[in-house]
Protein backbone atom coordinates (compact mmCIF):
# COMPACT_ATOMS: atom_id res chain seq x y z
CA UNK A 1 10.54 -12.09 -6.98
CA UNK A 2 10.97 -13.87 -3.65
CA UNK A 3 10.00 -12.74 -0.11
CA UNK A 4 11.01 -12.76 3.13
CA UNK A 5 9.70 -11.60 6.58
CA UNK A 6 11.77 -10.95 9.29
CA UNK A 7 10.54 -10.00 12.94
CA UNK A 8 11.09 -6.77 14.63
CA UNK A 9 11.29 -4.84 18.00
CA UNK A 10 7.21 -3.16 19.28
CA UNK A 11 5.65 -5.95 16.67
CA UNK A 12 7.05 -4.82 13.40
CA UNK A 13 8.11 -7.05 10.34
CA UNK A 14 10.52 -6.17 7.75
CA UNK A 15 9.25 -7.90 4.29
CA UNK A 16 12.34 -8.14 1.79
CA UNK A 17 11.49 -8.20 -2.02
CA UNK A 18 14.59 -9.78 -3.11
CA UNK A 19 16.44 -8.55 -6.21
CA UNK A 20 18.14 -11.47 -8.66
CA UNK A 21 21.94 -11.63 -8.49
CA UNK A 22 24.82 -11.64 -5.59
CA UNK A 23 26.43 -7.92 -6.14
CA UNK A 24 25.47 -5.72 -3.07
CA UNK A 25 22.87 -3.13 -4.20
CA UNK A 26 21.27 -0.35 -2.56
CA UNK A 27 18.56 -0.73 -0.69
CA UNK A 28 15.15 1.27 0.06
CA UNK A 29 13.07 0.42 3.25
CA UNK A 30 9.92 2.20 2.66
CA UNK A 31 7.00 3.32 5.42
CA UNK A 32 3.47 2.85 4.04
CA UNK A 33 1.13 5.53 5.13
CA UNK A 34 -2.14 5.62 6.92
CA UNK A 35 -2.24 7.87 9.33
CA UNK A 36 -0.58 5.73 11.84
CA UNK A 37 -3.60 4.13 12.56
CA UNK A 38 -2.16 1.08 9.67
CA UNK A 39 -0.11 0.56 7.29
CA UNK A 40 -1.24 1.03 3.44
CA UNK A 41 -1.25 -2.00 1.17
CA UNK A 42 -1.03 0.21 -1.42
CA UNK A 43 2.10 1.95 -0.47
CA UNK A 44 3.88 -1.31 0.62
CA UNK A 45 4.31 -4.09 -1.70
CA UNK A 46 3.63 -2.61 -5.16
CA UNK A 47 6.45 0.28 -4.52
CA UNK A 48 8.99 -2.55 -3.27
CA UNK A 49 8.68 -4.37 -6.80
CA UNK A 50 9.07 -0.76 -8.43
CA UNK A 51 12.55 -0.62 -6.62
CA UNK A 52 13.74 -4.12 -6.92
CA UNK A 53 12.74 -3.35 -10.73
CA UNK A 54 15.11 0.12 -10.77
CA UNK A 55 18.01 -1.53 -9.50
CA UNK A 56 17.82 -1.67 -5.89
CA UNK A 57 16.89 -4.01 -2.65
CA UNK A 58 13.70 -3.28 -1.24
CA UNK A 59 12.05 -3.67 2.39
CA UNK A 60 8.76 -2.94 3.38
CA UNK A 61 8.10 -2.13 6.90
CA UNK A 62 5.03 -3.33 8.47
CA UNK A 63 5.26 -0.96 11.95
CA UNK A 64 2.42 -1.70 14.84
CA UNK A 65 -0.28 1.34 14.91
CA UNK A 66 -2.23 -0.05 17.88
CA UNK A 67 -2.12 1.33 21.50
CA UNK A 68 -1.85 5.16 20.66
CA UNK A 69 -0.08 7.46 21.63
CA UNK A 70 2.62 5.28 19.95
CA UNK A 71 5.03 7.61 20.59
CA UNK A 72 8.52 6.36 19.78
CA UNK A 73 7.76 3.24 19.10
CA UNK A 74 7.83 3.19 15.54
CA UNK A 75 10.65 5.33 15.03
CA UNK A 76 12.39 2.58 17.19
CA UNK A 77 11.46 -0.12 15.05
CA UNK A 78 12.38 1.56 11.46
CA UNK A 79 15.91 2.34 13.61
CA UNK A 80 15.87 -1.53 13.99
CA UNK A 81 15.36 -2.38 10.64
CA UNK A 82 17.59 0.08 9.27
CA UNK A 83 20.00 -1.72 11.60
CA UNK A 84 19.11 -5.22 10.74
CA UNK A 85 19.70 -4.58 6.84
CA UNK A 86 22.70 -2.53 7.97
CA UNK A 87 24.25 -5.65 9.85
CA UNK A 88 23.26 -8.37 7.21
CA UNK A 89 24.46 -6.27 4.58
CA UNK A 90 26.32 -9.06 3.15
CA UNK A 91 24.27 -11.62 3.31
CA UNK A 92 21.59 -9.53 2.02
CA UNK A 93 23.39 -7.94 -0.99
CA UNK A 94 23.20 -4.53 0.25
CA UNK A 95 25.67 -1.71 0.05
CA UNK A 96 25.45 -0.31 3.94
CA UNK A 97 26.68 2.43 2.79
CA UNK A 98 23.66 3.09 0.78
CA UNK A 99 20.30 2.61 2.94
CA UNK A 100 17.98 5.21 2.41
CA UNK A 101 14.35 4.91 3.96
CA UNK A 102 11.15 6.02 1.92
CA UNK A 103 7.95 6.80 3.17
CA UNK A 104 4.36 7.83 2.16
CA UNK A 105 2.25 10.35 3.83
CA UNK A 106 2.47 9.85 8.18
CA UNK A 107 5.07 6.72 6.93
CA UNK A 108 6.95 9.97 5.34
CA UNK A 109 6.84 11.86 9.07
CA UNK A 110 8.00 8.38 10.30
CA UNK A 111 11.10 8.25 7.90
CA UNK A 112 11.61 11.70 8.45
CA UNK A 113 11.79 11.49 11.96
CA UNK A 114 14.56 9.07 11.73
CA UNK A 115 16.74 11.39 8.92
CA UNK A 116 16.33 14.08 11.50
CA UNK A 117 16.87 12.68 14.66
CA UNK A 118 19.03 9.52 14.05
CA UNK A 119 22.23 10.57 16.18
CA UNK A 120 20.19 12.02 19.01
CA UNK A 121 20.75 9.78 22.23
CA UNK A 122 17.93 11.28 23.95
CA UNK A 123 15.17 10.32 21.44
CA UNK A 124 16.82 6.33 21.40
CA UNK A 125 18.33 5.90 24.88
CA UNK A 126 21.82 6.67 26.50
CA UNK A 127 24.50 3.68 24.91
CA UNK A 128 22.54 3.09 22.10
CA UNK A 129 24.53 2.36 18.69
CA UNK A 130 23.60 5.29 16.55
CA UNK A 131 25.87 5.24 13.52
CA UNK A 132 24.13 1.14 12.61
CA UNK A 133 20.76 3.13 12.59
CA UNK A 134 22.01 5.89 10.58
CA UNK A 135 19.93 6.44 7.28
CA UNK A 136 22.00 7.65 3.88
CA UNK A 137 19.41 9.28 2.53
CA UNK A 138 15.15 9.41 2.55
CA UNK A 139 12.43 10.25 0.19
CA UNK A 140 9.58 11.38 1.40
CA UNK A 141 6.32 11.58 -1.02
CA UNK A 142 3.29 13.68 0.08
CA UNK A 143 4.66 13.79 3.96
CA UNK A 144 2.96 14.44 7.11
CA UNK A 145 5.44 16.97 8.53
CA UNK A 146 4.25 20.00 10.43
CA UNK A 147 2.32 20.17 13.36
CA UNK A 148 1.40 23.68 13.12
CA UNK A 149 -1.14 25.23 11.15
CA UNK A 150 -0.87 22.68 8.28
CA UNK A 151 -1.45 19.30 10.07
CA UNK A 152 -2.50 15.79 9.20
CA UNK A 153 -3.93 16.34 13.20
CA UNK A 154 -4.96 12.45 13.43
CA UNK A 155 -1.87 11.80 12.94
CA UNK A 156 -0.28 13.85 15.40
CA UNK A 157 -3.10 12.72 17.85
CA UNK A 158 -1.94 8.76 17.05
CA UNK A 159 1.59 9.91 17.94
CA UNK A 160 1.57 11.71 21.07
CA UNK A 161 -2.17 12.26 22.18
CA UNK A 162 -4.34 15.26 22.48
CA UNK A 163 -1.97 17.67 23.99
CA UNK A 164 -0.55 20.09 20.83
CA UNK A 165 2.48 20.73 23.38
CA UNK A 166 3.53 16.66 22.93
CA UNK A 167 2.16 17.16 19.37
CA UNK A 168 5.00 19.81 18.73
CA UNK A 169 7.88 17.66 19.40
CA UNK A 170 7.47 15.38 16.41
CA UNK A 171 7.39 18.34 14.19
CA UNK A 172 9.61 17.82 11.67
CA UNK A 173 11.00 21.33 10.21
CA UNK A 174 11.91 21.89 13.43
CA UNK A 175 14.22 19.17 13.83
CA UNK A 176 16.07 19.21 10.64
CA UNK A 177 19.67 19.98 11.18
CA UNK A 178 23.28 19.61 9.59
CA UNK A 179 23.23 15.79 9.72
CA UNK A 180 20.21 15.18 8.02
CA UNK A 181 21.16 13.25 5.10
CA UNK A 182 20.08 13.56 1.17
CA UNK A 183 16.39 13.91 1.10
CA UNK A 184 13.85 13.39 -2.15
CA UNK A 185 10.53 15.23 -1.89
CA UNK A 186 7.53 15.14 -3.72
CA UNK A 187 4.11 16.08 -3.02
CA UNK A 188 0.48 17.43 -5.00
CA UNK A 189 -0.44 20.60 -4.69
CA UNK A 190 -4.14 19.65 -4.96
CA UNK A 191 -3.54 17.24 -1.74
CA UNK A 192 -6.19 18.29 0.63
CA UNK A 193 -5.62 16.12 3.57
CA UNK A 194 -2.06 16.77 3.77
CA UNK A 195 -1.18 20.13 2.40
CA UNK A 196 1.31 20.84 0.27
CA UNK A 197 2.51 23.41 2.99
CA UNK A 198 3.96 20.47 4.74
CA UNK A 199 6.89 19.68 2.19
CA UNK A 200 7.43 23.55 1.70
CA UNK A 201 8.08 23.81 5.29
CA UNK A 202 10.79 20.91 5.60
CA UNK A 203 12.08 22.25 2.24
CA UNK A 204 12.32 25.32 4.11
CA UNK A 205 14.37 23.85 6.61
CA UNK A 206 16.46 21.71 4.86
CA UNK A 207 17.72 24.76 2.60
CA UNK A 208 18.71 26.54 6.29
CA UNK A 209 20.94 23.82 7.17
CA UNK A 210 22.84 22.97 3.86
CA UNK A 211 21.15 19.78 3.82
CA UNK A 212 20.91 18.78 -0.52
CA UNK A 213 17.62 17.65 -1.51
CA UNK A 214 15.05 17.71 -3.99
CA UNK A 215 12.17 18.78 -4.19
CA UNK A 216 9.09 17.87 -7.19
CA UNK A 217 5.38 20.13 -6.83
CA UNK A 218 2.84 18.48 -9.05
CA UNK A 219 0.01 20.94 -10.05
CA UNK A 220 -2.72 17.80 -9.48
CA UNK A 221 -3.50 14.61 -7.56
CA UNK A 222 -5.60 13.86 -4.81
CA UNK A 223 -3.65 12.79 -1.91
CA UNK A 224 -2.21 8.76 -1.59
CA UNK A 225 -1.40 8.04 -5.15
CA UNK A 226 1.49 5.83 -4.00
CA UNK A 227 3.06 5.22 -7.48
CA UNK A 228 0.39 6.82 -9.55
CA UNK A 229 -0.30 3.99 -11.69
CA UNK A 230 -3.04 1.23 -12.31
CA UNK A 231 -2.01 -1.72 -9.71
CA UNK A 232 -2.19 1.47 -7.12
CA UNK A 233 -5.03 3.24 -7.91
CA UNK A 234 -8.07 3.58 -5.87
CA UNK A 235 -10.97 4.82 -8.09
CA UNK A 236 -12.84 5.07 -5.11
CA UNK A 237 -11.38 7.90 -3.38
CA UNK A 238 -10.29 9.83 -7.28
CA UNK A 239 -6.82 8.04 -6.67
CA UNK A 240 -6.63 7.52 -10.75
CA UNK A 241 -3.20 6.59 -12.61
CA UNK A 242 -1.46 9.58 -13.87
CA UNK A 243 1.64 9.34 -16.17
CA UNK A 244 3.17 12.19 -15.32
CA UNK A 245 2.93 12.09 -11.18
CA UNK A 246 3.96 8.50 -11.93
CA UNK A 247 7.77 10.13 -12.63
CA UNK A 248 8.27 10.50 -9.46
CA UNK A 249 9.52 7.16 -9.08
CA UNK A 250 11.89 7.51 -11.71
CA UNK A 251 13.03 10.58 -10.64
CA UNK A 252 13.85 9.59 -7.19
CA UNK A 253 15.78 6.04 -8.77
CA UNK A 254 17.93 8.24 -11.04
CA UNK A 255 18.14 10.70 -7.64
CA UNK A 256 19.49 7.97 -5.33
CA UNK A 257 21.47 6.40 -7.71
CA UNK A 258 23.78 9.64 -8.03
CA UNK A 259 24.56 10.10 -4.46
């Protein structure tokens, strides 16, 4: 399966797991988690060689966590690279009508951010091309969402400082609206770093405003199983492959491929 890097705005990449054959596909860039103090290994490569292997093209963002508060600045470069596939479509075998972004954990609040907020001009800049960063649809697995009661806090503290004022505005049931598109949930409800509290809420939200989406509750898993199988697992921290949290994945192919 070949690879490709490609530079982006704020020192991102955009790593392109290549599927065999010239028919245009749909394609998946997925967020890794961590916080946003890095980006996960874990939820990076071995979940773009899951999708190439369902059927789709795959892109792994690598987004810079280093000068916090980050602020915008990784929204603005998944927006780029949602762009970039979006404009090399072609030449990259991708349907741009089907781009969905995927993200893990505070990678899941970062591709969230973007479903909610893609055609606002004041969170990208008056002029800017909004429809080219527009995503189709986004799954979000075990997502930092809320900034209330339920937070991942470090990662609202990487975003936009101390203050829980700033903190508020990247909280994400409060931005869904009418033009989010198609979302795929999934989260534990054992998860004890990010509660499961935080998918109920955007559930929540996305159910006010009409917005179709799925939603999948396991009843165990420790928080950052990523795909929930053995090249993912971390023994270390009770992250242990599990068969049936591993359908997620499957789930969300047969999912995307529908809409």
């Amino acid at each position: 399966m070949s690879q490709t890097v490609f530079p982006l705005p704020h020192g991102g990449t955009l790593t392109r797991f290549a599927a065999s054959g010239d028919l245009p596909r749909p394609a998946v860039i997925i967020c890794p988690g961590g916080g946003y103090e890095f980006c996960s290994e874990r939820e990076g490569a071995p979940v773009g060689r899951a999708f190439v292997k369902a059927g789709f093209e795959a892109f792994v963002l690598e987004y810079c966590c280093l000068e916090a508060p980050l602020e915008r600045r990784p929204l603005h470069t998944l927006a780029a690279a949602v762009a970039f596939v979006r404009r090399k479509a072609a030449q990259l075998h991708v349907d741009a009508d089907k781009i969905a972004v995927c993200g893990f954990s505070a990678g899941g609040h970062l591709a969230g951010t973007l479903a909610t907020v893609w055609n606002r001009p004041d969170w990208f800049g008056e002029g800017a091309d909004l429809e080219i960063h527009r995503p189709n649809a986004a799954v979000l697995c075990y997502p930092v969402i809320t900034a209330g009661d339920y937070a991942h806090r470090g990662s609202f503290e990487q975003l936009a400082g101390p203050e829980r004022t700033a903190q508020q505005t990247f909280s994400l049931e409060e931005l869904v609206n009418a033009d989010t598109p198609p979302v795929f949930l999934w989260h534990t409800q054992d998860d004890a770093e990010v509660p499961v509290e935080n998918s109920l809420l955007f559930e929540a939200a996305l159910r006010r405003a009409g917005v179709p989406h799925e939603l999948h509750l396991f009843p165990h898993g420790v928080h950052g199983l990523a795909l929930a199988d053995a090249e993912t697992s971390d023994p270390l921290k009770g992250r242990l492959p599990d068969r049936h949290v591993a359908r997620w994945h499957a789930l969300c192919a047969e999912w995307l491929k529908e809409l």
